[in-house]
Protein backbone atom coordinates (compact mmCIF):
# COMPACT_ATOMS: atom_id res chain seq x y z
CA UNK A 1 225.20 32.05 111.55
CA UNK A 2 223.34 33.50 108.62
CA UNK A 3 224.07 33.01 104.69
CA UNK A 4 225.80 36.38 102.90
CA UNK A 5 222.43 35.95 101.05
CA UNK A 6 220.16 35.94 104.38
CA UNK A 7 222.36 39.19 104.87
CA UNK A 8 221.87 41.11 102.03
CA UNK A 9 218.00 41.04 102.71
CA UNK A 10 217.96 41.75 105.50
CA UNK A 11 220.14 44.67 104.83
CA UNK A 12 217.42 44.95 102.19
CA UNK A 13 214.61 45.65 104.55
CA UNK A 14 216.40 47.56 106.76
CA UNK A 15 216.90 50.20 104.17
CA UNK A 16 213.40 49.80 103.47
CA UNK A 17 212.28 50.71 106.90
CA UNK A 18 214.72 53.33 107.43
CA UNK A 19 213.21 55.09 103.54
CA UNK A 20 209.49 54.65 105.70
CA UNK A 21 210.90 55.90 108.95
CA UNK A 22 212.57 58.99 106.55
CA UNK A 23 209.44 59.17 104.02
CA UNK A 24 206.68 61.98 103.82
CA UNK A 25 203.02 60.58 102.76
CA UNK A 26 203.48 60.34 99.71
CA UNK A 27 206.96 58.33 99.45
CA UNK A 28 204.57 55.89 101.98
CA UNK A 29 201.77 55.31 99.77
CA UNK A 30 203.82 54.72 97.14
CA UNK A 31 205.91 52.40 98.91
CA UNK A 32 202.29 50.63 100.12
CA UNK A 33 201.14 50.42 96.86
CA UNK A 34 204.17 48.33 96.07
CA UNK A 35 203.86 46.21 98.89
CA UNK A 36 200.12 45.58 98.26
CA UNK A 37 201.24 44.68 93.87
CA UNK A 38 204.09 42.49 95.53
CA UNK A 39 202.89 40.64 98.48
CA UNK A 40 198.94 40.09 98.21
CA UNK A 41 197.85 36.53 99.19
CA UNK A 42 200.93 35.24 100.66
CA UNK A 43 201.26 33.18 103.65
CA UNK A 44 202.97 34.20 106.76
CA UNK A 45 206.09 32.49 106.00
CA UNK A 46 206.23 33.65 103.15
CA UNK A 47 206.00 37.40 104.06
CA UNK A 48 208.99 36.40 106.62
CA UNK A 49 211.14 35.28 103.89
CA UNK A 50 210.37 38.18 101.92
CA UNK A 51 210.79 40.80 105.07
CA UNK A 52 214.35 38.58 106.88
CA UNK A 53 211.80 37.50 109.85
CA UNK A 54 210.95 41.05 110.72
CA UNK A 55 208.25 41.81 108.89
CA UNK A 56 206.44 42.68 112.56
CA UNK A 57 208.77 45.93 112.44
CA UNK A 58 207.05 46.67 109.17
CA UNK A 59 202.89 46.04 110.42
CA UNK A 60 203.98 47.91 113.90
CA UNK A 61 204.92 51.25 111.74
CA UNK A 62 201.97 50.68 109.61
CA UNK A 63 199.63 50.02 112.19
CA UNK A 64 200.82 52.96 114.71
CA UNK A 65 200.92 55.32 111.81
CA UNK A 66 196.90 53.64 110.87
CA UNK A 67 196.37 54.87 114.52
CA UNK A 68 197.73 58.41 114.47
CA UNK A 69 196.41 59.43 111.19
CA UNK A 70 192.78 57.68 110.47
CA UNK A 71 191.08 60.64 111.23
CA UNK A 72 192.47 62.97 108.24
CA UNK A 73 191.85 60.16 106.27
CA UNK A 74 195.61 59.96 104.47
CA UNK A 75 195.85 56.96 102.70
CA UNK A 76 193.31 55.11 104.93
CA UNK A 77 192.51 52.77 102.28
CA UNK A 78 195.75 51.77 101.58
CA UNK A 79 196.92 51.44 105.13
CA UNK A 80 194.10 49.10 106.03
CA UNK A 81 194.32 47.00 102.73
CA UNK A 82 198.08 46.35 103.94
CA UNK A 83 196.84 45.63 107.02
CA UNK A 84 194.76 43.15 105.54
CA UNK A 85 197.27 41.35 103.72
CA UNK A 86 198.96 40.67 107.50
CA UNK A 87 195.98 39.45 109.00
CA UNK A 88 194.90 37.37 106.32
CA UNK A 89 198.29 35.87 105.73
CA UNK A 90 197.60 32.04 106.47
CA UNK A 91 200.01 29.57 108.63
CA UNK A 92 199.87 31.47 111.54
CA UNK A 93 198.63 34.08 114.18
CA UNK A 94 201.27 36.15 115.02
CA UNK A 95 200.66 39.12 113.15
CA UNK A 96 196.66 39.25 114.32
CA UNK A 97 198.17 38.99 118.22
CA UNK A 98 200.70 41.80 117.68
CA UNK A 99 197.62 44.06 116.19
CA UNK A 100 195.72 43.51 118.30
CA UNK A 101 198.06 44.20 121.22
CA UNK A 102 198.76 47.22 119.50
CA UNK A 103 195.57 48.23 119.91
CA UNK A 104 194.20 47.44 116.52
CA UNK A 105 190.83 46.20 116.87
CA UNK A 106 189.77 49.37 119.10
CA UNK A 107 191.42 51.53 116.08
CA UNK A 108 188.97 50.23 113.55
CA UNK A 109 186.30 50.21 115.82
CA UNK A 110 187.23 54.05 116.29
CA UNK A 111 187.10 54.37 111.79
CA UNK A 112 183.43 53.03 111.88
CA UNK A 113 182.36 55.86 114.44
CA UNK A 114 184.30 58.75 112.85
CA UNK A 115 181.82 60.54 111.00
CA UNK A 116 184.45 61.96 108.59
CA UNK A 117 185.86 58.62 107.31
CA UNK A 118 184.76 57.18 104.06
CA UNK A 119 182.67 54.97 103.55
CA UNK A 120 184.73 52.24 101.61
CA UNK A 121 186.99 52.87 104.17
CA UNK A 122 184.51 51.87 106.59
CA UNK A 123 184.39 48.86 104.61
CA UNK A 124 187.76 48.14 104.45
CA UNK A 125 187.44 48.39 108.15
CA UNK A 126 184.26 45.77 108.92
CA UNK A 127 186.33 43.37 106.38
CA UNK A 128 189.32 43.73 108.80
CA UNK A 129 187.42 43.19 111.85
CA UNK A 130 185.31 40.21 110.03
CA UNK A 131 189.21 38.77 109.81
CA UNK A 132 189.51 38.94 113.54
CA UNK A 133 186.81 37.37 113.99
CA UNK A 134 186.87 34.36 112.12
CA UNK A 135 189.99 33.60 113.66
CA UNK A 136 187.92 32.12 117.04
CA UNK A 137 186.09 33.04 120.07
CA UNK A 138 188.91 35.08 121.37
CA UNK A 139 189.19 36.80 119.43
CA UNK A 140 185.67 37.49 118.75
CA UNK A 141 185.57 38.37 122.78
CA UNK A 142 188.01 40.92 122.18
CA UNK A 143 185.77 42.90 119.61
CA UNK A 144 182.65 42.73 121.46
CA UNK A 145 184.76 43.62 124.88
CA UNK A 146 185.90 46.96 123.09
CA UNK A 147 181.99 47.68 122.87
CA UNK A 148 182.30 46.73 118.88
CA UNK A 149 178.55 45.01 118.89
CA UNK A 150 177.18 48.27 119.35
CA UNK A 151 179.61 49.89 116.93
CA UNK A 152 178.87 47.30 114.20
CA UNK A 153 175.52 47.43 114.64
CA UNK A 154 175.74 51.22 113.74
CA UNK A 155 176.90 51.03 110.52
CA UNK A 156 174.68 48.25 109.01
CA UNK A 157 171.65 50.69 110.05
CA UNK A 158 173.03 53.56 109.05
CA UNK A 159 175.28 52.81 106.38
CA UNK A 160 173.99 54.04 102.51
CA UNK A 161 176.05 51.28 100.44
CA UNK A 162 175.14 47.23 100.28
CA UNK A 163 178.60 46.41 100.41
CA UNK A 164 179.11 47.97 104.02
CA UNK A 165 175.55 46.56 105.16
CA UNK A 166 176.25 43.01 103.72
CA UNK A 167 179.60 42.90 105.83
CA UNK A 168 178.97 44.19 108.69
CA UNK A 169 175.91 41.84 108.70
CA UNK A 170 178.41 38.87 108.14
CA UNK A 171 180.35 40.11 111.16
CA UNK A 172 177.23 40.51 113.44
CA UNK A 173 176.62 36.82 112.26
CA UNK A 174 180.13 35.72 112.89
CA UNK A 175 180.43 37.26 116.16
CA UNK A 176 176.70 35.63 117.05
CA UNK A 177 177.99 31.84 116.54
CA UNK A 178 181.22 30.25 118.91
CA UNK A 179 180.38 33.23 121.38
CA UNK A 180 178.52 32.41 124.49
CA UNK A 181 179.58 34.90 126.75
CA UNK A 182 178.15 37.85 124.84
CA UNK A 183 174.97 36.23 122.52
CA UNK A 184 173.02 37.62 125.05
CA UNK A 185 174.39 41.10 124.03
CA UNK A 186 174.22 40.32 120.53
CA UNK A 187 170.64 39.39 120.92
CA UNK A 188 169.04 42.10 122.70
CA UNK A 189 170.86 44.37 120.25
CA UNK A 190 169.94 42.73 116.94
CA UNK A 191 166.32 43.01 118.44
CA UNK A 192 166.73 46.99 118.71
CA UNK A 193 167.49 46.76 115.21
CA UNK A 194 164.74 45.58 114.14
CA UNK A 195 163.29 49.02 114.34
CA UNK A 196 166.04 50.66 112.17
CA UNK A 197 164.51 52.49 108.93
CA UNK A 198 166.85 50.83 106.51
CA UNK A 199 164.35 48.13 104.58
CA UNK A 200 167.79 45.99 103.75
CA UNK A 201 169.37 46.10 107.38
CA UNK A 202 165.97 44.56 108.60
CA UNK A 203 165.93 42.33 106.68
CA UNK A 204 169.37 41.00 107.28
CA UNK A 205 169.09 41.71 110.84
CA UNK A 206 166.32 39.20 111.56
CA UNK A 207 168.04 36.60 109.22
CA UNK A 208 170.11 36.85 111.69
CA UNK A 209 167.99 36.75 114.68
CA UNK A 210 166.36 33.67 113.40
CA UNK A 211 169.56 31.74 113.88
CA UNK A 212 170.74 33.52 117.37
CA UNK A 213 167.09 32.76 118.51
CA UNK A 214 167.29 28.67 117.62
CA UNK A 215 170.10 28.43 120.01
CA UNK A 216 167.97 30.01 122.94
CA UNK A 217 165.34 28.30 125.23
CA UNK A 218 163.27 31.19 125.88
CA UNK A 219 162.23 34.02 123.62
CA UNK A 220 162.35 37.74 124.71
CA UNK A 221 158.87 39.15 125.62
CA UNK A 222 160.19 42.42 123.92
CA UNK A 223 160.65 40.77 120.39
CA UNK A 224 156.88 40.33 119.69
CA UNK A 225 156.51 44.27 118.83
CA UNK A 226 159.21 44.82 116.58
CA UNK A 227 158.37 41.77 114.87
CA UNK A 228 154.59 42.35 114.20
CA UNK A 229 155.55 46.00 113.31
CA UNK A 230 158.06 44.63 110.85
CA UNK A 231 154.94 43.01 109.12
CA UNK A 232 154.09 46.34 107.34
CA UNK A 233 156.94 46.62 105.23
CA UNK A 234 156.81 47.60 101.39
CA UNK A 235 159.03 44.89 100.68
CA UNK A 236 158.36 41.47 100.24
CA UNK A 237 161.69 40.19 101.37
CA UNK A 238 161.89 41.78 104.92
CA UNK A 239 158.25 41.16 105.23
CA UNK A 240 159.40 37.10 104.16
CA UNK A 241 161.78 37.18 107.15
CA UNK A 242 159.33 38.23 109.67
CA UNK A 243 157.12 36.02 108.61
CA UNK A 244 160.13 33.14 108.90
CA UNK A 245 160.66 34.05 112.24
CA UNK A 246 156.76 34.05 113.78
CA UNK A 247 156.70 30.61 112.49
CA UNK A 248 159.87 29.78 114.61
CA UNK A 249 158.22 31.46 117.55
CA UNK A 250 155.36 29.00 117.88
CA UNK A 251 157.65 27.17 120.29
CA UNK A 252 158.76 29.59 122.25
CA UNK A 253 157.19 31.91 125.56
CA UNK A 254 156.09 34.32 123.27
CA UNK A 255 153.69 32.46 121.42
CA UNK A 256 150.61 33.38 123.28
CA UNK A 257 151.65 37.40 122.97
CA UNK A 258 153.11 36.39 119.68
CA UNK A 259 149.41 34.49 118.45
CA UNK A 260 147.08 37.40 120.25
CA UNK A 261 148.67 39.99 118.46
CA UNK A 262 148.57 38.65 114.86
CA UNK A 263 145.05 38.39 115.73
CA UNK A 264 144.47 41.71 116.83
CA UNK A 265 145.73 42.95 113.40
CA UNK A 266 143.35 42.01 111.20
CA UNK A 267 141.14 44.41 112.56
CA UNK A 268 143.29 47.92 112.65
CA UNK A 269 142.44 50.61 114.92
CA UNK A 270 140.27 53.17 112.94
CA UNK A 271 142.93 56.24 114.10
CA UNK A 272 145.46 54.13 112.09
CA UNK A 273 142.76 53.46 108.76
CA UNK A 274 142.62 56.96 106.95
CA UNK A 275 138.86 57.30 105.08
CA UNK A 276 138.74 56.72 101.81
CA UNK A 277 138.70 59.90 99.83
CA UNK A 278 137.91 61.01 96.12
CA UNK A 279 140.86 63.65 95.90
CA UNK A 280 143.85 63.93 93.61
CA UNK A 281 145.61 63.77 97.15
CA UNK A 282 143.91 60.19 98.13
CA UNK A 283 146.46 58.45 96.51
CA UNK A 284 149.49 59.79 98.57
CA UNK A 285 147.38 59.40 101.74
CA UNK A 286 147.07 55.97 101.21
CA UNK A 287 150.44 55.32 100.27
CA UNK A 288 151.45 57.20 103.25
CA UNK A 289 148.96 56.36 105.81
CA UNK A 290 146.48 53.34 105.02
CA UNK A 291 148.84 51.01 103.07
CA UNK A 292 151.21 50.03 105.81
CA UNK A 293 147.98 48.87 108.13
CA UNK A 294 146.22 46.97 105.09
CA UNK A 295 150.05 45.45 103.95
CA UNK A 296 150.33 44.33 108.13
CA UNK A 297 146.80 43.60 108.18
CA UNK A 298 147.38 41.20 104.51
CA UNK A 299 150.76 39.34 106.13
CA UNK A 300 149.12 38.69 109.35
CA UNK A 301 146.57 36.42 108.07
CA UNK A 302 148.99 35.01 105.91
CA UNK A 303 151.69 34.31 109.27
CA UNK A 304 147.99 33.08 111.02
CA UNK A 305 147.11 30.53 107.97
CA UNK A 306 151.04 29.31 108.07
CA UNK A 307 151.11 28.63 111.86
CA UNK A 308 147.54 26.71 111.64
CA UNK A 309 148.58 24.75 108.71
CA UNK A 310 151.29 23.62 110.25
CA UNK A 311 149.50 22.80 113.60
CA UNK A 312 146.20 21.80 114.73
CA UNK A 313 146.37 23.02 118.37
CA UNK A 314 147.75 26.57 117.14
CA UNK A 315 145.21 26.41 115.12
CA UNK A 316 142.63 25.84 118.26
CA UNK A 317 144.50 28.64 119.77
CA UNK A 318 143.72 31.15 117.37
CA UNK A 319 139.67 29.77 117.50
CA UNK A 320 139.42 30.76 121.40
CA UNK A 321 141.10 34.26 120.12
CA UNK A 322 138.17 34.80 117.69
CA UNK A 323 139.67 34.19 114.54
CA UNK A 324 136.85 33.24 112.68
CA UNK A 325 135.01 37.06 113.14
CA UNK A 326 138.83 39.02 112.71
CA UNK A 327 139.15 36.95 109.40
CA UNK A 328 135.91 37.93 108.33
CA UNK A 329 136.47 41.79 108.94
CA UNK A 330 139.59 41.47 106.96
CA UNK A 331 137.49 39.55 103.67
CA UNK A 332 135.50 43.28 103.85
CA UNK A 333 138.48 45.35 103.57
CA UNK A 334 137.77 45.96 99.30
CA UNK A 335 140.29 48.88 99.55
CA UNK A 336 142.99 45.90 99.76
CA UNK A 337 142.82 43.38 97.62
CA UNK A 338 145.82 41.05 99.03
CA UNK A 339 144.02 41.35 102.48
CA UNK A 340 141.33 40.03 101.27
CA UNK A 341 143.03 37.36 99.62
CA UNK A 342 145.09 36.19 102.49
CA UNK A 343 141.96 36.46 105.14
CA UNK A 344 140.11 34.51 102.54
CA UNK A 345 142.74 31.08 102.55
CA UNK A 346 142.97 31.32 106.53
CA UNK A 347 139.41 30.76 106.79
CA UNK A 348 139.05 28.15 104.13
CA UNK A 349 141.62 26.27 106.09
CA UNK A 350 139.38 26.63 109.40
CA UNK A 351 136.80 25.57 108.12
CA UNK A 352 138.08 22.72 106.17
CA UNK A 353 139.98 21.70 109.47
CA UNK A 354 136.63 22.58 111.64
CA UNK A 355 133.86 21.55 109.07
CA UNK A 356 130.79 22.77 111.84
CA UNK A 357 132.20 26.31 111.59
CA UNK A 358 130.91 26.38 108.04
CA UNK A 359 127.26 26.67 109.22
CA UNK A 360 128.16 29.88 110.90
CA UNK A 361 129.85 31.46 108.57
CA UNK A 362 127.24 30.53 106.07
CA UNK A 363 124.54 32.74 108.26
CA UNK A 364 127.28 35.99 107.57
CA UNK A 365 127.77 35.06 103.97
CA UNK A 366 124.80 33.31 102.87
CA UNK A 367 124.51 29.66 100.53
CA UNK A 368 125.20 31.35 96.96
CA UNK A 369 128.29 33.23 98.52
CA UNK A 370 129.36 30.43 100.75
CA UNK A 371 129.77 28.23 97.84
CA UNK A 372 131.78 30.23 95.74
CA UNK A 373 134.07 31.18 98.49
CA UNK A 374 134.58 27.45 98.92
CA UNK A 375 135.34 26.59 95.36
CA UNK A 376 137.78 29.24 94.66
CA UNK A 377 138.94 31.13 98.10
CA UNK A 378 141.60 32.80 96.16
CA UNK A 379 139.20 34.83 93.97
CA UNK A 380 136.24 35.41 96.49
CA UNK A 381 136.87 39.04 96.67
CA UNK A 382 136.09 39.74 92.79
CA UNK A 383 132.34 38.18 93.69
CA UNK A 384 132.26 40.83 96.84
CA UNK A 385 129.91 44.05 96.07
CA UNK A 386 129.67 46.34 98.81
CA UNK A 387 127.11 45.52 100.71
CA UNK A 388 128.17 41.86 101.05
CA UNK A 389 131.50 43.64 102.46
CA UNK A 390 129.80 45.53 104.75
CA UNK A 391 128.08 42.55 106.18
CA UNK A 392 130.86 41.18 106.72
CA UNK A 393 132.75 44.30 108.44
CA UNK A 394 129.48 44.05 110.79
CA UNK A 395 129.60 40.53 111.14
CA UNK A 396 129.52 39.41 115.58
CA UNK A 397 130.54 35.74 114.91
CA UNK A 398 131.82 34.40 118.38
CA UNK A 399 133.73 31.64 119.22
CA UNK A 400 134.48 31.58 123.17
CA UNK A 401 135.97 28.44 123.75
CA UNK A 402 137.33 25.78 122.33
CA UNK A 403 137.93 22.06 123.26
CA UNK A 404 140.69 19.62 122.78
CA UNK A 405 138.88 16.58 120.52
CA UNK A 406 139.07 15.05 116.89
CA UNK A 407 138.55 16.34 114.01
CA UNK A 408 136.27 14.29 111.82
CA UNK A 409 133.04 16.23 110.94
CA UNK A 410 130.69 14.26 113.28
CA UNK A 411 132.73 14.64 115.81
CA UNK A 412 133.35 18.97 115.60
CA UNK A 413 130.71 19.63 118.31
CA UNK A 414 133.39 18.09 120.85
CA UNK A 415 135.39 21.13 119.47
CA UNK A 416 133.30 23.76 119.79
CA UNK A 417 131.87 24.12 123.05
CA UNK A 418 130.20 27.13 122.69
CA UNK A 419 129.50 29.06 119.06
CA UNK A 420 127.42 32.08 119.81
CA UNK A 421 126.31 33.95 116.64
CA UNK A 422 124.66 37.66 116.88
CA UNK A 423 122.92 38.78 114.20
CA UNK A 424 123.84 42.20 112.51
């Protein structure tokens, strides 16, 4: 039997529901916005005590009235933030299982893809659905069920604010761990991403990747594209990312696409290289056109120099893919200094890992050049006239195949079983 004072708040709430039930909008949002002052971090038995165990009445109304009016946008904030407060009350589960069965998680997904909600409402939403799905793999099954990957994935692309992308990233992330069923899902779609135009959702899309892909055997064949295109970003950071995730690729199917193709982009097809021009307009055409190539071309032999460093059969690898002559093209390129730069360390470490390579490349360079290239790699490029570069554009250096062996300088010939050199 309960205490007069159980009574009288329950009475309490009643009335409270009844002045909801009774209230226009704005007797509601002002009755939210005291709700949301009074109630904000407590647990769920503590929001029972306060609502005389039937607070559930209370998130029902709110959550059918979140349903029936998201899409004029009354209030949206404060409905979800009150929502929020529910699902984030700790203790216990029974409020997220009664939204959910209300249909709840298919009601947010419904906010991110109306094109007339706001965007911190949008927000408000992904934080919501991040909620759900930190509370297990059930719940994350539920979300990804109701086609919410997809959904999710929207909004971090297309979304204009960091705030959005950075949560809806975190949710992509959350749903990706503790999820079996759908990573496969969540994989192929995070790889579609990595075309998007937004410089900030690539980069945190492939963050991402990188830890989906560690918990796979095999690689998708259709990743290698994406990723090598990726290497032509403006921005260091995305460009960082890629990188991170070639070098986790050595292991993986891929590699021999994956190797090939860094390979071929040292030397970019002349449609995609604009001529150099004396115009007030060359400037624009070569932020515009040439740039991205020479900025791919500059982080490819930077990815190339990585992966050999860090193995001496990739590093073989990339010899019977003609390295050496690729590497060389890119030293010519004077219209790009960090090109240059980058080619200019990978070959250093060839030859310092393949010392009889160093005679050939001596008959493209010469003794005087050859030297100083040795003692300071870094810098080569600012001892390059053009004629020297054009040699080296030209040069027909050939390795063809190369053999498993030691590599102590006496022993390089075992390497190298056949050098062929053509002269310009």
């Amino acid at each position: 039997m309960s205490t007069p004072q159980e009574q009288a708040n329950l009475g309490k709430v009643l009335s409270f529901l009844r002045e909801w039930d009774r209230g226009d909008r704005t007797v509601r949002s002002r009755m939210l916005n005291t709700f949301l002052s009074q109630n904000a971090g407590k647990s769920f038995y503590e929001l029972e005590c306060e609502f005389a165990q039937v607070s559930s009445l209370f998130l029902a109304r709110l959550t059918t009235w979140t349903r029936l009016t998201y899409m004029f946008g009354t209030f949206l904030g404060l409905q979800l933030k009150a929502i929020r407060i529910f699902l984030s009350a700790s203790g216990h589960d029974q409020y997220l299982m009664e939204f959910l069965e209300d249909g709840g998680v298919l009601t947010l997904l419904d906010i991110l893809s109306h094109t007339q909600s706001k965007e911190e409402d949008k927000a408000e939403a992904l934080h919501l659905l991040l909620t759900v799905s930190y509370a297990g793999h059930k719940y994350k099954e539920i979300i990804c069920e109701s086609h919410g990957v997809k959904v999710i994935a929207e909004r971090l692309v297309e979304s204009n604010t960091e705030e959005t992308q950075k949560t809806a990233w975190a949710l992509l992330e959350s749903l990706s761990q503790g999820n079996p069923k759908y990573q496969n899902q969540i994989y192929r779609i995070l790889i579609a991403l990595m075309a998007c135009n937004s410089p900030k959702a690539q980069q945190l899309v492939v963050h991402t990747l990188r830890t989906v892909q560690s918990k796979k055997k095999t690689a998708h064949h259709s990743i290698v594209e994406p990723l090598l295109n990726m290497l032509r970003s403006l921005h260091m950071e995305v460009q960082g990312e890629a990188i991170n995730l070639i070098l986790d690729l050595k292991c993986y199917d891929v590699r021999p696409m994956l190797l090939s193709g860094l390979v071929a982009l040292l030397r970019p097809n002349k449609e995609e290289v604009k001529p150099h021009q004396i115009t007030e307009e060359a400037e624009m055409i070569k932020m515009t056109g040439s740039l991205p190539v020479f900025v791919q071309q500059a982080a490819a032999a930077k990815a190339i120099r990585l992966l050999a460093e860090e193995d001496q059969e990739l590093s073989r690898e990339f010899l019977s893919l003609g390295v050496i002559q690729y590497l060389l093209y890119a030293m010519g390129n004077r219209e790009h200094t960090d090109t240059q730069i980058q080619a200019s360390l990978a070959l250093e470490h060839f030859i310092r890992s393949f010392p009889v390579i160093e005679e050939h490349v001596q008959r493209v360079m010469g003794s005087a050049l050859l030297t100083a290239f040795m003692h300071q790699p870094g810098s080569f490029y600012m001892n390059l006239d053009e004629t020297q570069a054009e040699i080296l554009l030209t040069n027909k250096v050939d390795i063809t195949e190369v053999l498993n062996g030691g590599n102590s300088e006496g022993g390089q010939e075992e390497h190298l079983n056949h050098f062929n050199y053509e002269d310009k």
